[in-house]
C-alpha atoms as a PDB file:
ATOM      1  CA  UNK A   1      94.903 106.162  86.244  1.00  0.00           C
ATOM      2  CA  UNK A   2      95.710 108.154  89.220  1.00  0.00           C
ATOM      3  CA  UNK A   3      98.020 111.591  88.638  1.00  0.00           C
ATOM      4  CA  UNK A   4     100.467 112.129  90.874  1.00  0.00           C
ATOM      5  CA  UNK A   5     100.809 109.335  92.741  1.00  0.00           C
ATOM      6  CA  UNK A   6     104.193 107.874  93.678  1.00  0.00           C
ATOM      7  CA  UNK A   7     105.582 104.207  94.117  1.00  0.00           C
ATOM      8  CA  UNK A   8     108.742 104.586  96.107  1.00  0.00           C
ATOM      9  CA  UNK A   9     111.911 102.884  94.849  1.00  0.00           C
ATOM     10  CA  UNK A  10     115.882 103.016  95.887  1.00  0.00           C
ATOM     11  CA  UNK A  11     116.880 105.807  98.538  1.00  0.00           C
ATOM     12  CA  UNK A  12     114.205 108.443  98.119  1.00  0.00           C
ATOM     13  CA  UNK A  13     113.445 108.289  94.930  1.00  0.00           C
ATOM     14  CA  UNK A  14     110.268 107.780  93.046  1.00  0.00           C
ATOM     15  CA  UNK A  15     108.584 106.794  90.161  1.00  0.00           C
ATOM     16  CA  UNK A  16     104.884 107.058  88.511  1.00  0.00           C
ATOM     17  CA  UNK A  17     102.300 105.106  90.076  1.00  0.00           C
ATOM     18  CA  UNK A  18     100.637 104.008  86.907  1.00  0.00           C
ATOM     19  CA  UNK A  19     103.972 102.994  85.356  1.00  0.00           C
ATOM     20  CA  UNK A  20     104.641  99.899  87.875  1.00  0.00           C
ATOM     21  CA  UNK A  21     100.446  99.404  88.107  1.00  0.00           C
ATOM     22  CA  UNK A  22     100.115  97.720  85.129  1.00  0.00           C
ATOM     23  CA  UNK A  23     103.273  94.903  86.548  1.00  0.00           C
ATOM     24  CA  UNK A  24     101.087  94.601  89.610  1.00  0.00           C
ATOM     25  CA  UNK A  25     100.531  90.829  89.520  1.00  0.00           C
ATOM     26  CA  UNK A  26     104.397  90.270  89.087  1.00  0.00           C
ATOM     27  CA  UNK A  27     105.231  92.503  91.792  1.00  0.00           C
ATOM     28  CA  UNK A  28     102.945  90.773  93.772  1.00  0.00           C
ATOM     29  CA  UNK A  29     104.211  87.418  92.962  1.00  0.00           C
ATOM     30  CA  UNK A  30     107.648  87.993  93.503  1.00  0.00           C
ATOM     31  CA  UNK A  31     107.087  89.544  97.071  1.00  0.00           C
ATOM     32  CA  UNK A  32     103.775  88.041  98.369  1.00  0.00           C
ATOM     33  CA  UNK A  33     102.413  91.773  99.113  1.00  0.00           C
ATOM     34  CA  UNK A  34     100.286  94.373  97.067  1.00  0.00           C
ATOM     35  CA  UNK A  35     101.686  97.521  95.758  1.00  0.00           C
ATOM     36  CA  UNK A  36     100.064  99.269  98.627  1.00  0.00           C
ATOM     37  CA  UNK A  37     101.678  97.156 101.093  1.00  0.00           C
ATOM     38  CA  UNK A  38     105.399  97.323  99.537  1.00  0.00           C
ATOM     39  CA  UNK A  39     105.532 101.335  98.896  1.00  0.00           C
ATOM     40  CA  UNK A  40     104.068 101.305 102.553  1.00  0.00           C
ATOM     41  CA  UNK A  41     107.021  99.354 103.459  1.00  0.00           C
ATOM     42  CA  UNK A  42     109.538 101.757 101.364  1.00  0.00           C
ATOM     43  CA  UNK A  43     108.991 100.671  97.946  1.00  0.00           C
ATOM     44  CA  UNK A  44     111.496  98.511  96.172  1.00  0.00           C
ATOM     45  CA  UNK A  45     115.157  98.623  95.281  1.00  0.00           C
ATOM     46  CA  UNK A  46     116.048  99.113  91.559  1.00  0.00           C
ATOM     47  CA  UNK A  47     116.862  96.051  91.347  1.00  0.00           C
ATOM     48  CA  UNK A  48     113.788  94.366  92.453  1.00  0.00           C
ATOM     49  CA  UNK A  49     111.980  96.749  90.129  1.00  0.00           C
ATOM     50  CA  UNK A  50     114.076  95.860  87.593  1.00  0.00           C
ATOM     51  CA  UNK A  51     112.597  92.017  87.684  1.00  0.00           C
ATOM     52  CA  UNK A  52     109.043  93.675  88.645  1.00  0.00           C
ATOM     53  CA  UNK A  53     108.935  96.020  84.939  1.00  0.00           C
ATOM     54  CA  UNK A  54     110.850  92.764  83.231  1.00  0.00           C
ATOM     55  CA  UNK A  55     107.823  90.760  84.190  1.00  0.00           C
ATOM     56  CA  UNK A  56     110.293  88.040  85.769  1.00  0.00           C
ATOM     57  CA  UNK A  57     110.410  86.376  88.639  1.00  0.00           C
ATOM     58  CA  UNK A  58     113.201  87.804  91.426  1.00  0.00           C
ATOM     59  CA  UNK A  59     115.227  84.236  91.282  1.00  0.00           C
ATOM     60  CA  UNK A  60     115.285  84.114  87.291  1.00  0.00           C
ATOM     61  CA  UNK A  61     117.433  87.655  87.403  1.00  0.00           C
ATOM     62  CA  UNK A  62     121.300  87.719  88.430  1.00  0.00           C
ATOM     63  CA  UNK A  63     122.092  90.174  91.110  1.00  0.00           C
ATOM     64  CA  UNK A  64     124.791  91.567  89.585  1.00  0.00           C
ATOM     65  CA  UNK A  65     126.716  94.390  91.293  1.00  0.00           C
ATOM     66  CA  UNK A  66     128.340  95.296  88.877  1.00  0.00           C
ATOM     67  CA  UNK A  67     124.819  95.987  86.766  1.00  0.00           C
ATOM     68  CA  UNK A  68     123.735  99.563  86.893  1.00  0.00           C
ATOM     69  CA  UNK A  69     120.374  98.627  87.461  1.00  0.00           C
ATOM     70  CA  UNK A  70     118.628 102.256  88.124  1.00  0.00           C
ATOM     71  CA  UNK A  71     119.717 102.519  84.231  1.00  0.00           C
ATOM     72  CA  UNK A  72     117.992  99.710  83.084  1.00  0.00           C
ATOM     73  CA  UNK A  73     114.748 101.173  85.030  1.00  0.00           C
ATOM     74  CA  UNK A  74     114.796 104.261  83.289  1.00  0.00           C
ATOM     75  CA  UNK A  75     115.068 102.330  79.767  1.00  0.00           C
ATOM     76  CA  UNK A  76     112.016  99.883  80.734  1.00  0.00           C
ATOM     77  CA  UNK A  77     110.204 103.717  82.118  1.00  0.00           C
ATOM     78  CA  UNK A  78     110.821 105.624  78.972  1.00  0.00           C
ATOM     79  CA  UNK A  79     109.251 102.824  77.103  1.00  0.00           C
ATOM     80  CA  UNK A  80     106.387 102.267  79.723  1.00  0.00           C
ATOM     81  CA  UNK A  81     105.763 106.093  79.514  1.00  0.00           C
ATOM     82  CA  UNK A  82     105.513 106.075  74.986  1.00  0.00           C
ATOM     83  CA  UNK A  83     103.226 102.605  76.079  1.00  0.00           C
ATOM     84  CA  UNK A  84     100.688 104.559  77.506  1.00  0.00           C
ATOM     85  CA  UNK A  85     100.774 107.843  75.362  1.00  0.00           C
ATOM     86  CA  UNK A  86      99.994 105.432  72.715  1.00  0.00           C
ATOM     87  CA  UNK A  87      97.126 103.885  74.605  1.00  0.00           C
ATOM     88  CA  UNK A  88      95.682 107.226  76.009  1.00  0.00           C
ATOM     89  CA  UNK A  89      96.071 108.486  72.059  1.00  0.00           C
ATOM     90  CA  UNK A  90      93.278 106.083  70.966  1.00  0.00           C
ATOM     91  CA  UNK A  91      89.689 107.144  70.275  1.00  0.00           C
ATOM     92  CA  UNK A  92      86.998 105.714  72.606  1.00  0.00           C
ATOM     93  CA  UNK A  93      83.939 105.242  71.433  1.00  0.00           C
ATOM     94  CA  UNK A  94      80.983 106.492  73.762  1.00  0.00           C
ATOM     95  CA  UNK A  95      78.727 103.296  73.261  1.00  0.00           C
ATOM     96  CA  UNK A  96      82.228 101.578  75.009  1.00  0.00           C
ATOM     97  CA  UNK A  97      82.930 103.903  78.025  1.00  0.00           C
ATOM     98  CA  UNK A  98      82.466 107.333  78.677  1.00  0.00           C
ATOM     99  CA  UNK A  99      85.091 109.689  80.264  1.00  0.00           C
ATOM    100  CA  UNK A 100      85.400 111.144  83.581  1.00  0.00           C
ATOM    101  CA  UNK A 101      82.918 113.801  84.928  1.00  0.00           C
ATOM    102  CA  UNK A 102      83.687 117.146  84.184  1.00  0.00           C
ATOM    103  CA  UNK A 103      87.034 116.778  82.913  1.00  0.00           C
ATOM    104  CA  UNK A 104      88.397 117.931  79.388  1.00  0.00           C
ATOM    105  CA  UNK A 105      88.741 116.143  76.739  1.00  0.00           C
ATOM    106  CA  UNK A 106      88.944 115.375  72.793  1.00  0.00           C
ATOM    107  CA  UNK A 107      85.834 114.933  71.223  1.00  0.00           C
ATOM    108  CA  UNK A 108      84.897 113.301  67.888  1.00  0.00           C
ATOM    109  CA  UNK A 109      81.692 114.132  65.754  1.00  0.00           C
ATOM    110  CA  UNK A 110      79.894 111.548  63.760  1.00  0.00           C
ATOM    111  CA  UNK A 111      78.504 114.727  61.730  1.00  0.00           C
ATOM    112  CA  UNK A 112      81.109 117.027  61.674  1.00  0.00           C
ATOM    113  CA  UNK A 113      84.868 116.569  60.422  1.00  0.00           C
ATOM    114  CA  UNK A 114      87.164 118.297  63.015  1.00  0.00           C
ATOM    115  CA  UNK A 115      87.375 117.506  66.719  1.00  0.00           C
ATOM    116  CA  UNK A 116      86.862 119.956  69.899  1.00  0.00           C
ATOM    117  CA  UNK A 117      87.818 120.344  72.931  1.00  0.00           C
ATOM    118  CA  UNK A 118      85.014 119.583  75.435  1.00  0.00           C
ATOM    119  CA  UNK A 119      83.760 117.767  78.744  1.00  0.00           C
ATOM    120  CA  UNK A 120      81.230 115.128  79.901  1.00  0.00           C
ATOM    121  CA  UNK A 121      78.952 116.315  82.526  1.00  0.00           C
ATOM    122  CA  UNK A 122      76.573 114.361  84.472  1.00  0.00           C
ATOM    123  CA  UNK A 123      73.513 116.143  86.559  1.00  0.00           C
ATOM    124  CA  UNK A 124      72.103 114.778  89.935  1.00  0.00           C
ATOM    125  CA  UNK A 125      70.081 111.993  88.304  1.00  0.00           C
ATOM    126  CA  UNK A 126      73.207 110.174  86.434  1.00  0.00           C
ATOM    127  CA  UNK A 127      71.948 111.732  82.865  1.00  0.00           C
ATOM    128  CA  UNK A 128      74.891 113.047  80.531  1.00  0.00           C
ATOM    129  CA  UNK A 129      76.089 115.416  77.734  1.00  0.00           C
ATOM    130  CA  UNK A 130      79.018 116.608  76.445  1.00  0.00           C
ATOM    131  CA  UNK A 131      79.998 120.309  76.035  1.00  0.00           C
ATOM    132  CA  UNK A 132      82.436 122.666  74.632  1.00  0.00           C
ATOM    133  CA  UNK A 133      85.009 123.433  77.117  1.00  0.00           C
ATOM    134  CA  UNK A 134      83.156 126.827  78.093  1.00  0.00           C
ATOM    135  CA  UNK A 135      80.306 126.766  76.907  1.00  0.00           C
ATOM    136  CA  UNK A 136      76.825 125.548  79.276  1.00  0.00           C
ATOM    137  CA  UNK A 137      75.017 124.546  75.586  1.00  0.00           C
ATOM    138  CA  UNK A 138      75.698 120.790  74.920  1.00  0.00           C
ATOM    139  CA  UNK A 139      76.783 120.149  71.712  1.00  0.00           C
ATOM    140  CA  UNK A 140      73.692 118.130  71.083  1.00  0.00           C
ATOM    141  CA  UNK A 141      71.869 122.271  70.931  1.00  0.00           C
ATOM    142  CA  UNK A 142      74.634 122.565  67.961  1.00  0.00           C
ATOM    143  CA  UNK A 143      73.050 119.738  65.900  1.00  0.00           C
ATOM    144  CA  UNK A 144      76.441 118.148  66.868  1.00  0.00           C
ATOM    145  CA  UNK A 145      77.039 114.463  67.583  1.00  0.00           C
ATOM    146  CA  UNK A 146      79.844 112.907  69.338  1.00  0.00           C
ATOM    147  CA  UNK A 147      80.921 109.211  68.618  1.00  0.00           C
ATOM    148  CA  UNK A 148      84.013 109.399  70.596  1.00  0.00           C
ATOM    149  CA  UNK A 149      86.687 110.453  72.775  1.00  0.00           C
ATOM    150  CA  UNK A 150      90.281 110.463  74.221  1.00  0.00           C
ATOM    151  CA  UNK A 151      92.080 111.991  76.955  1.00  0.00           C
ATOM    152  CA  UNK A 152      94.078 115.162  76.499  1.00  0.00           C
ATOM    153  CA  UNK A 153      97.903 115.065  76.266  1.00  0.00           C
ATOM    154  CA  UNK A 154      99.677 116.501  79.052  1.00  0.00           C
ATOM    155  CA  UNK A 155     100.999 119.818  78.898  1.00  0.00           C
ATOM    156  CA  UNK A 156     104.310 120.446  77.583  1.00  0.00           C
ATOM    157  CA  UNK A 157     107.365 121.087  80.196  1.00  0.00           C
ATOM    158  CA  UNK A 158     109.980 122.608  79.938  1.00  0.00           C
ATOM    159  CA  UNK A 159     112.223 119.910  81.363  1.00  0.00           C
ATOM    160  CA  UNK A 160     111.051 117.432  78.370  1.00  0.00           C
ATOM    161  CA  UNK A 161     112.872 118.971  75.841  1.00  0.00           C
END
Protein backbone atom coordinates (compact mmCIF):
# COMPACT_ATOMS: atom_id res chain seq x y z
CA UNK A 1 0.00 0.00 0.00
CA UNK A 2 1.41 3.23 -1.04
CA UNK A 3 0.55 6.54 1.37
CA UNK A 4 -0.25 9.37 -0.25
CA UNK A 5 -0.74 8.62 -3.50
CA UNK A 6 -3.62 10.03 -5.54
CA UNK A 7 -5.93 8.60 -8.40
CA UNK A 8 -7.48 11.62 -10.02
CA UNK A 9 -11.25 11.68 -10.53
CA UNK A 10 -13.98 14.53 -11.68
CA UNK A 11 -12.57 18.24 -11.98
CA UNK A 12 -9.59 18.27 -9.65
CA UNK A 13 -10.45 16.18 -7.26
CA UNK A 14 -8.89 13.12 -5.81
CA UNK A 15 -9.17 10.11 -4.09
CA UNK A 16 -6.79 7.38 -2.26
CA UNK A 17 -4.72 5.37 -4.41
CA UNK A 18 -5.18 2.16 -2.55
CA UNK A 19 -8.96 2.63 -2.41
CA UNK A 20 -9.54 2.18 -6.39
CA UNK A 21 -6.21 -0.42 -6.41
CA UNK A 22 -7.89 -3.18 -5.23
CA UNK A 23 -10.88 -2.56 -8.48
CA UNK A 24 -7.86 -2.52 -10.73
CA UNK A 25 -8.85 -5.38 -13.05
CA UNK A 26 -12.40 -3.76 -13.52
CA UNK A 27 -11.04 -0.49 -14.21
CA UNK A 28 -8.95 -1.98 -16.56
CA UNK A 29 -11.59 -3.88 -18.27
CA UNK A 30 -13.94 -1.28 -18.69
CA UNK A 31 -11.31 1.17 -20.31
CA UNK A 32 -8.60 -1.08 -21.88
CA UNK A 33 -5.77 0.98 -19.87
CA UNK A 34 -3.98 0.50 -16.40
CA UNK A 35 -4.52 2.75 -13.53
CA UNK A 36 -1.27 4.38 -14.38
CA UNK A 37 -2.28 5.09 -17.79
CA UNK A 38 -5.94 6.57 -16.93
CA UNK A 39 -4.84 8.99 -13.86
CA UNK A 40 -2.03 9.92 -16.47
CA UNK A 41 -4.76 10.74 -18.75
CA UNK A 42 -6.85 12.75 -15.90
CA UNK A 43 -8.32 10.06 -13.97
CA UNK A 44 -11.96 9.19 -14.32
CA UNK A 45 -15.29 10.91 -13.99
CA UNK A 46 -17.49 9.94 -10.97
CA UNK A 47 -19.39 8.27 -12.89
CA UNK A 48 -17.02 5.94 -14.47
CA UNK A 49 -15.70 5.36 -10.97
CA UNK A 50 -18.86 4.73 -9.87
CA UNK A 51 -19.05 1.38 -12.27
CA UNK A 52 -15.11 0.93 -11.51
CA UNK A 53 -15.79 0.62 -7.19
CA UNK A 54 -19.33 -1.28 -8.23
CA UNK A 55 -17.18 -3.86 -9.91
CA UNK A 56 -19.51 -3.50 -13.14
CA UNK A 57 -18.95 -3.14 -16.39
CA UNK A 58 -19.45 0.75 -17.88
CA UNK A 59 -22.50 -0.53 -20.32
CA UNK A 60 -24.36 -2.52 -17.40
CA UNK A 61 -24.74 1.10 -15.43
CA UNK A 62 -27.41 3.85 -16.60
CA UNK A 63 -25.95 7.23 -17.12
CA UNK A 64 -28.30 8.95 -15.37
CA UNK A 65 -28.06 12.75 -15.04
CA UNK A 66 -30.12 13.10 -12.82
CA UNK A 67 -27.93 10.53 -10.39
CA UNK A 68 -25.66 12.34 -8.04
CA UNK A 69 -23.02 10.09 -8.69
CA UNK A 70 -19.95 11.82 -6.64
CA UNK A 71 -22.46 10.72 -3.66
CA UNK A 72 -22.62 7.32 -4.43
CA UNK A 73 -18.56 7.39 -4.57
CA UNK A 74 -18.22 8.62 -1.27
CA UNK A 75 -20.73 5.78 0.10
CA UNK A 76 -18.73 2.89 -1.87
CA UNK A 77 -15.21 5.08 -0.22
CA UNK A 78 -16.40 5.17 3.32
CA UNK A 79 -16.99 1.51 3.09
CA UNK A 80 -13.70 0.78 1.08
CA UNK A 81 -11.86 2.86 3.79
CA UNK A 82 -13.68 0.51 7.21
CA UNK A 83 -12.62 -2.56 4.40
CA UNK A 84 -9.19 -2.02 4.88
CA UNK A 85 -8.99 -0.83 8.61
CA UNK A 86 -10.43 -4.16 9.13
CA UNK A 87 -7.83 -5.90 7.03
CA UNK A 88 -4.78 -3.82 8.31
CA UNK A 89 -6.39 -4.68 12.05
CA UNK A 90 -5.49 -8.40 11.63
CA UNK A 91 -2.48 -10.07 13.25
CA UNK A 92 0.21 -11.42 10.87
CA UNK A 93 2.01 -14.04 11.80
CA UNK A 94 5.91 -13.77 11.19
CA UNK A 95 6.34 -17.41 9.75
CA UNK A 96 3.62 -15.71 6.92
CA UNK A 97 5.26 -12.30 6.08
CA UNK A 98 7.20 -9.98 7.87
CA UNK A 99 6.65 -6.15 7.90
CA UNK A 100 8.42 -3.40 6.31
CA UNK A 101 12.03 -2.39 7.30
CA UNK A 102 12.32 -0.09 9.95
CA UNK A 103 8.89 0.95 10.28
CA UNK A 104 6.64 0.78 13.53
CA UNK A 105 4.52 -1.50 14.33
CA UNK A 106 2.32 -3.81 16.78
CA UNK A 107 3.99 -6.64 18.02
CA UNK A 108 2.66 -9.88 19.58
CA UNK A 109 4.63 -12.18 22.09
CA UNK A 110 4.24 -15.89 22.12
CA UNK A 111 5.66 -15.56 25.87
CA UNK A 112 4.37 -12.58 27.11
CA UNK A 113 0.58 -11.35 27.32
CA UNK A 114 0.51 -7.64 26.23
CA UNK A 115 1.69 -6.24 22.91
CA UNK A 116 4.43 -3.37 22.16
CA UNK A 117 5.15 -1.09 20.02
CA UNK A 118 8.26 -1.97 17.96
CA UNK A 119 10.07 -2.28 14.44
CA UNK A 120 11.66 -4.91 12.14
CA UNK A 121 15.13 -4.15 11.19
CA UNK A 122 17.20 -5.85 8.73
CA UNK A 123 21.29 -5.40 8.66
CA UNK A 124 23.42 -5.46 5.40
CA UNK A 125 23.31 -9.25 5.05
CA UNK A 126 19.25 -9.59 4.92
CA UNK A 127 19.27 -11.01 8.76
CA UNK A 128 16.33 -9.59 11.04
CA UNK A 129 15.00 -8.70 14.54
CA UNK A 130 12.48 -6.87 15.95
CA UNK A 131 12.88 -4.06 18.55
CA UNK A 132 11.15 -1.79 20.86
CA UNK A 133 10.45 1.39 19.19
CA UNK A 134 13.66 3.07 20.87
CA UNK A 135 15.43 0.83 22.05
CA UNK A 136 18.86 -0.81 19.87
CA UNK A 137 18.32 -4.30 22.20
CA UNK A 138 16.07 -6.72 20.19
CA UNK A 139 13.52 -8.09 22.06
CA UNK A 140 15.00 -11.49 21.58
CA UNK A 141 17.97 -9.86 24.59
CA UNK A 142 14.51 -9.53 26.70
CA UNK A 143 13.83 -13.31 26.60
CA UNK A 144 10.90 -11.97 24.45
CA UNK A 145 9.36 -13.72 21.46
CA UNK A 146 7.27 -12.31 18.81
CA UNK A 147 4.69 -14.50 16.83
CA UNK A 148 3.13 -11.65 15.11
CA UNK A 149 2.31 -8.37 13.85
CA UNK A 150 0.03 -5.62 12.36
CA UNK A 151 0.35 -2.25 11.09
CA UNK A 152 -0.30 0.77 13.27
CA UNK A 153 -3.55 2.77 12.94
CA UNK A 154 -3.23 6.08 11.58
CA UNK A 155 -3.13 8.96 13.69
CA UNK A 156 -6.18 10.62 14.72
CA UNK A 157 -7.27 14.06 12.82
CA UNK A 158 -8.94 16.43 13.70
CA UNK A 159 -11.14 16.61 10.62
CA UNK A 160 -12.44 12.84 11.40
CA UNK A 161 -14.48 13.67 14.10
Amino acid sequence: MEKGKKFPVGKGESIDWNLIEQHRGQAEENHGQSLERLAERGGLSWYELYCVLSDTKWTKVKLDPKTDWKKLCKEILKYERIKQERENAKWILVEERLPENNKNILVSFENFPHPDVGRYETDKDGNGSFYPVNDDTSYIEYDMFVNAWMPLPEPYRESEK
